[in-house]
C-alpha atoms as a PDB file:
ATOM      1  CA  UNK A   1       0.000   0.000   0.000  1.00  0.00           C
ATOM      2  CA  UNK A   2       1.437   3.379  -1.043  1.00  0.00           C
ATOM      3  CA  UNK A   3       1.944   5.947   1.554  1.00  0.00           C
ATOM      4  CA  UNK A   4       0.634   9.664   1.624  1.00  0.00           C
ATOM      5  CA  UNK A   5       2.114  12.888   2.767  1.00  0.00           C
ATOM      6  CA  UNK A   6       1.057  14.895   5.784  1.00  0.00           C
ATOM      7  CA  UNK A   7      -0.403  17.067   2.978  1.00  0.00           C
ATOM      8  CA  UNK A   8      -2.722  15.040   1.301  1.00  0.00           C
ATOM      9  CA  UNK A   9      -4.222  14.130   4.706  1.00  0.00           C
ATOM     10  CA  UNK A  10      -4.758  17.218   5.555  1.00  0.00           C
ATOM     11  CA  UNK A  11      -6.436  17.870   2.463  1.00  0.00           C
ATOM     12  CA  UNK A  12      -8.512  14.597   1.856  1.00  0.00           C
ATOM     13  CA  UNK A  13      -9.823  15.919   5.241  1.00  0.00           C
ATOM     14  CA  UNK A  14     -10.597  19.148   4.212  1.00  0.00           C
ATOM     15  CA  UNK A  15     -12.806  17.950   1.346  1.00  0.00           C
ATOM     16  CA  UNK A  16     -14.463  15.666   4.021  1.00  0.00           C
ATOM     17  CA  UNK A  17     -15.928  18.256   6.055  1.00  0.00           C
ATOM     18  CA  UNK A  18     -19.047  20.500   5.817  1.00  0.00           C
ATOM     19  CA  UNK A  19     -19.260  23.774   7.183  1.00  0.00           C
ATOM     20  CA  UNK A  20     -22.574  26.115   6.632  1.00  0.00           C
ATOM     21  CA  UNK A  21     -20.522  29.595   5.914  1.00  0.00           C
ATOM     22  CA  UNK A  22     -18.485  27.629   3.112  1.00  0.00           C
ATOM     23  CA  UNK A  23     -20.060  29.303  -0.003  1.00  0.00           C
ATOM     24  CA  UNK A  24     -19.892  32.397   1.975  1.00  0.00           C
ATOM     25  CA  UNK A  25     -16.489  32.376   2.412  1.00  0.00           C
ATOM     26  CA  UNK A  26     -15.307  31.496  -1.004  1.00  0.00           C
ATOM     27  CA  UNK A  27     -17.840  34.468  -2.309  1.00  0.00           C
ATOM     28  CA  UNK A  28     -16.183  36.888  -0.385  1.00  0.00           C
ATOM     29  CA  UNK A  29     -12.553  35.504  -1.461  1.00  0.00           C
ATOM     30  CA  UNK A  30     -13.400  35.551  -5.310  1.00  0.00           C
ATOM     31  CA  UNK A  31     -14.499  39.397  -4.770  1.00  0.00           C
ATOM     32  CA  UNK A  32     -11.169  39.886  -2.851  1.00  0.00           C
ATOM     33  CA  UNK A  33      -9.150  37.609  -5.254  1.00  0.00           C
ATOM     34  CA  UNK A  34      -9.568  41.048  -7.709  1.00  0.00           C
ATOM     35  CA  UNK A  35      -8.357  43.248  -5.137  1.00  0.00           C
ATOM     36  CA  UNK A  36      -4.166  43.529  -4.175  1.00  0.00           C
ATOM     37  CA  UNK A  37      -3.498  42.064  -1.410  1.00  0.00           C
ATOM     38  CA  UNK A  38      -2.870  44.814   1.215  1.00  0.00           C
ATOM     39  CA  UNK A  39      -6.484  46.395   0.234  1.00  0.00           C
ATOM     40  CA  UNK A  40      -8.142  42.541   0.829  1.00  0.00           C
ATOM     41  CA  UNK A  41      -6.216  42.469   3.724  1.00  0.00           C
ATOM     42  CA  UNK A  42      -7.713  45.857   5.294  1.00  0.00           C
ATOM     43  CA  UNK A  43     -11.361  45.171   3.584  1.00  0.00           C
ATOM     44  CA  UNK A  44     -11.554  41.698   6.108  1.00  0.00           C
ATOM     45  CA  UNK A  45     -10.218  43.786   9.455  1.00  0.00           C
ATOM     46  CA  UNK A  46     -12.574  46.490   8.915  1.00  0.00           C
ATOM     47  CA  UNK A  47     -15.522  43.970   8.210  1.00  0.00           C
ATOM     48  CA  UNK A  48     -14.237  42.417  11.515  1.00  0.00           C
ATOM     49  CA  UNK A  49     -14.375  45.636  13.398  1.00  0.00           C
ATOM     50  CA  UNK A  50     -18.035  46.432  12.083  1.00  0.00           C
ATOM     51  CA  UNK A  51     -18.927  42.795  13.692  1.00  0.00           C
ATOM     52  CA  UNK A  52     -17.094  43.333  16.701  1.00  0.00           C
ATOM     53  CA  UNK A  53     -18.409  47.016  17.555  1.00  0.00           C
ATOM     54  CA  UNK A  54     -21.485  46.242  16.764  1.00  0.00           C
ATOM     55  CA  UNK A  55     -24.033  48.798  18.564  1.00  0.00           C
ATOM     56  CA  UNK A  56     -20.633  50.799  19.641  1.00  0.00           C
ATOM     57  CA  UNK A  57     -20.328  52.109  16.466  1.00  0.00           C
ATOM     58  CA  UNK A  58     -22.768  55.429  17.457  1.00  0.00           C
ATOM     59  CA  UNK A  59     -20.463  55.603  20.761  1.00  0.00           C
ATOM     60  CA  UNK A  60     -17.384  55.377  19.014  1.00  0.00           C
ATOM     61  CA  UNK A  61     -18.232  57.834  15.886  1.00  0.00           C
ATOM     62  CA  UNK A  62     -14.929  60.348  15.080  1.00  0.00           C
ATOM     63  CA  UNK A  63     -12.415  58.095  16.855  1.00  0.00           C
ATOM     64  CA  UNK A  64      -9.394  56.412  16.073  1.00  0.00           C
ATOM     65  CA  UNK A  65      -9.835  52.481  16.449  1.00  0.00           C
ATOM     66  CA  UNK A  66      -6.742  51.626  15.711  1.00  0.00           C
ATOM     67  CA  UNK A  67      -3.137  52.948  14.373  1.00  0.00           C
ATOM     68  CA  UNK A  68      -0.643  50.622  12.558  1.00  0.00           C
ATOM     69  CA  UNK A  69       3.003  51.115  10.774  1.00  0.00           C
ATOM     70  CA  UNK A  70       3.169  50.351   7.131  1.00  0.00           C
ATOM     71  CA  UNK A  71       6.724  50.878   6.555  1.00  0.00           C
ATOM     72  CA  UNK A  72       8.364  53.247   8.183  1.00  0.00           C
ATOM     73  CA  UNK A  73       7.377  56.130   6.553  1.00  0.00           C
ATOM     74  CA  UNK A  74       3.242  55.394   6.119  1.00  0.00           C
ATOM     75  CA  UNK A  75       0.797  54.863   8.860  1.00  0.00           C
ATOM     76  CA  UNK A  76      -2.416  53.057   8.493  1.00  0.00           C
ATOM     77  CA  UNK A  77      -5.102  54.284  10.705  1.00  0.00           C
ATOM     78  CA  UNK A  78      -8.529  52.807  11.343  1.00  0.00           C
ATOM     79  CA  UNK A  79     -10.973  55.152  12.512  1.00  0.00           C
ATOM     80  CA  UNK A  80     -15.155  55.223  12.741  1.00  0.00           C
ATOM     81  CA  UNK A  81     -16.127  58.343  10.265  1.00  0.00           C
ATOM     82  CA  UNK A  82     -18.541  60.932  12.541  1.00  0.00           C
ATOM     83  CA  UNK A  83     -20.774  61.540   9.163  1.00  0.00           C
ATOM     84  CA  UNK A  84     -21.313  58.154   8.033  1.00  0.00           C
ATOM     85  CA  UNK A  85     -20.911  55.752  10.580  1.00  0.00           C
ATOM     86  CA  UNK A  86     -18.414  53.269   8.670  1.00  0.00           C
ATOM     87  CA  UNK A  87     -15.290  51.439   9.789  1.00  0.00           C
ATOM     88  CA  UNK A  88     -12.326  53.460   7.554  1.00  0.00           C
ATOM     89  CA  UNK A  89      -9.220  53.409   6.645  1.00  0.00           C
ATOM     90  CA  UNK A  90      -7.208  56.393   5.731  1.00  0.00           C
ATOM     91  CA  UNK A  91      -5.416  54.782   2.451  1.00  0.00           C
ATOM     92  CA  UNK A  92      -8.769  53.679   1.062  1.00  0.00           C
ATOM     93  CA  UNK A  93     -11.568  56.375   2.430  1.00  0.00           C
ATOM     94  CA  UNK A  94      -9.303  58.598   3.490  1.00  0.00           C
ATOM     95  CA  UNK A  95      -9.255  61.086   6.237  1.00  0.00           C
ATOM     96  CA  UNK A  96      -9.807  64.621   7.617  1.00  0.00           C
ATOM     97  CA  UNK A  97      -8.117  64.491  11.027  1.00  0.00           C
ATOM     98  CA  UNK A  98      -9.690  66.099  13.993  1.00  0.00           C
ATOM     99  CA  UNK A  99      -7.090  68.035  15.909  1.00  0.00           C
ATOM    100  CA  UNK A 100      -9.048  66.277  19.072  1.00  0.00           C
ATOM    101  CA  UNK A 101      -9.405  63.386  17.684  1.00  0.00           C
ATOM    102  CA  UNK A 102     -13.355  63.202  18.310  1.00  0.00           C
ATOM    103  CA  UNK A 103     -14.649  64.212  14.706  1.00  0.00           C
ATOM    104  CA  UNK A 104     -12.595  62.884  12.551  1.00  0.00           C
ATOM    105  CA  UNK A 105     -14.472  61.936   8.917  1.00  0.00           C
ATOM    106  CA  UNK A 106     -13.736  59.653   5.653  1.00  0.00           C
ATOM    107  CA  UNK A 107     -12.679  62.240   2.406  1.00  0.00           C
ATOM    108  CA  UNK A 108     -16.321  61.590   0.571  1.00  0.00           C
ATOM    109  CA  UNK A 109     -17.925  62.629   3.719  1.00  0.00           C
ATOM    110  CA  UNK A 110     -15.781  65.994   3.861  1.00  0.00           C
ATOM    111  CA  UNK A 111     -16.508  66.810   0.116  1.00  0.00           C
ATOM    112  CA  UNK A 112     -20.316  66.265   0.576  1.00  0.00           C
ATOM    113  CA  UNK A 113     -20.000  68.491   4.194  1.00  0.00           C
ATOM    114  CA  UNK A 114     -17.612  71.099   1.532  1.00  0.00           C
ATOM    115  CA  UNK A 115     -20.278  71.150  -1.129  1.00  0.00           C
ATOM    116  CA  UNK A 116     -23.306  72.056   0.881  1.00  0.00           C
ATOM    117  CA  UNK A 117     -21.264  74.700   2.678  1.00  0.00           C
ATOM    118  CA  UNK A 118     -20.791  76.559  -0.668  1.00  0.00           C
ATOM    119  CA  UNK A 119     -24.378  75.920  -1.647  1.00  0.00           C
ATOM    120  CA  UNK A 120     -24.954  77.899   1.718  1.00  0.00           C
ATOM    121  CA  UNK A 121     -22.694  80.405   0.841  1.00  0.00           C
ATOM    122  CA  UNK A 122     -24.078  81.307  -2.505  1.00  0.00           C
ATOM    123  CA  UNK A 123     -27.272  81.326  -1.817  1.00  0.00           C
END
């Protein structure tokens, strides 16, 4: 009788099993299979912050969730946006920082707040 790698165990196994979330899973990795790496990367950890915040996210509007080195030059920072609600990222949304760090908001959320304050002003 031949023998099989560790590997092929592991993955004779994996076809074995059934898990519910499967064709979830592998719908959200074809949609992130277009996207580079880095951006899939920050797409998942903000989805995970939106589950793990949960009702917090009204509480925690404007702040800074989380700051992280991408080289040594470029920080990432994950922050809840004051207008819209949403867990983003500064390289992706971008971001108008609050010198108090309480209402800070995503770029499309400043140039929406920008527009209707020249609408104001013209009128």
């Amino acid at each position: 009788m031949a023998r099989t790698s560790k590997g092929e165990k592991a993955k004779s196994r994996k076809s074995k099993t059934f898990t519910i979330f499967e064709d979830d899973e592998r719908e959200e990795q074809d949609a992130e299979e277009e996207l580079p790496k880095d951006e899939a990367g920050r797409r998942k950890i903000k989805r995970q912050y939106e589950d793990l915040l949960g009702i917090r996210i009204e509480k925690l509007k404007g702040r800074v969730l989380n700051r992280e080195r991408i080289n040594k030059t470029n920080e990432g920072i994950y922050f809840v946006c004051a207008e819209c609600k949403r867990v983003c990222h500064n390289l992706d949304e971008g971001l108008v920082e609050d010198p108090d760090n309480v209402r800070n908001v995503c770029g499309q959320c400043r140039k929406e707040r920008d527009k209707g304050k020249k609408k104001q002003a013209a009128a």
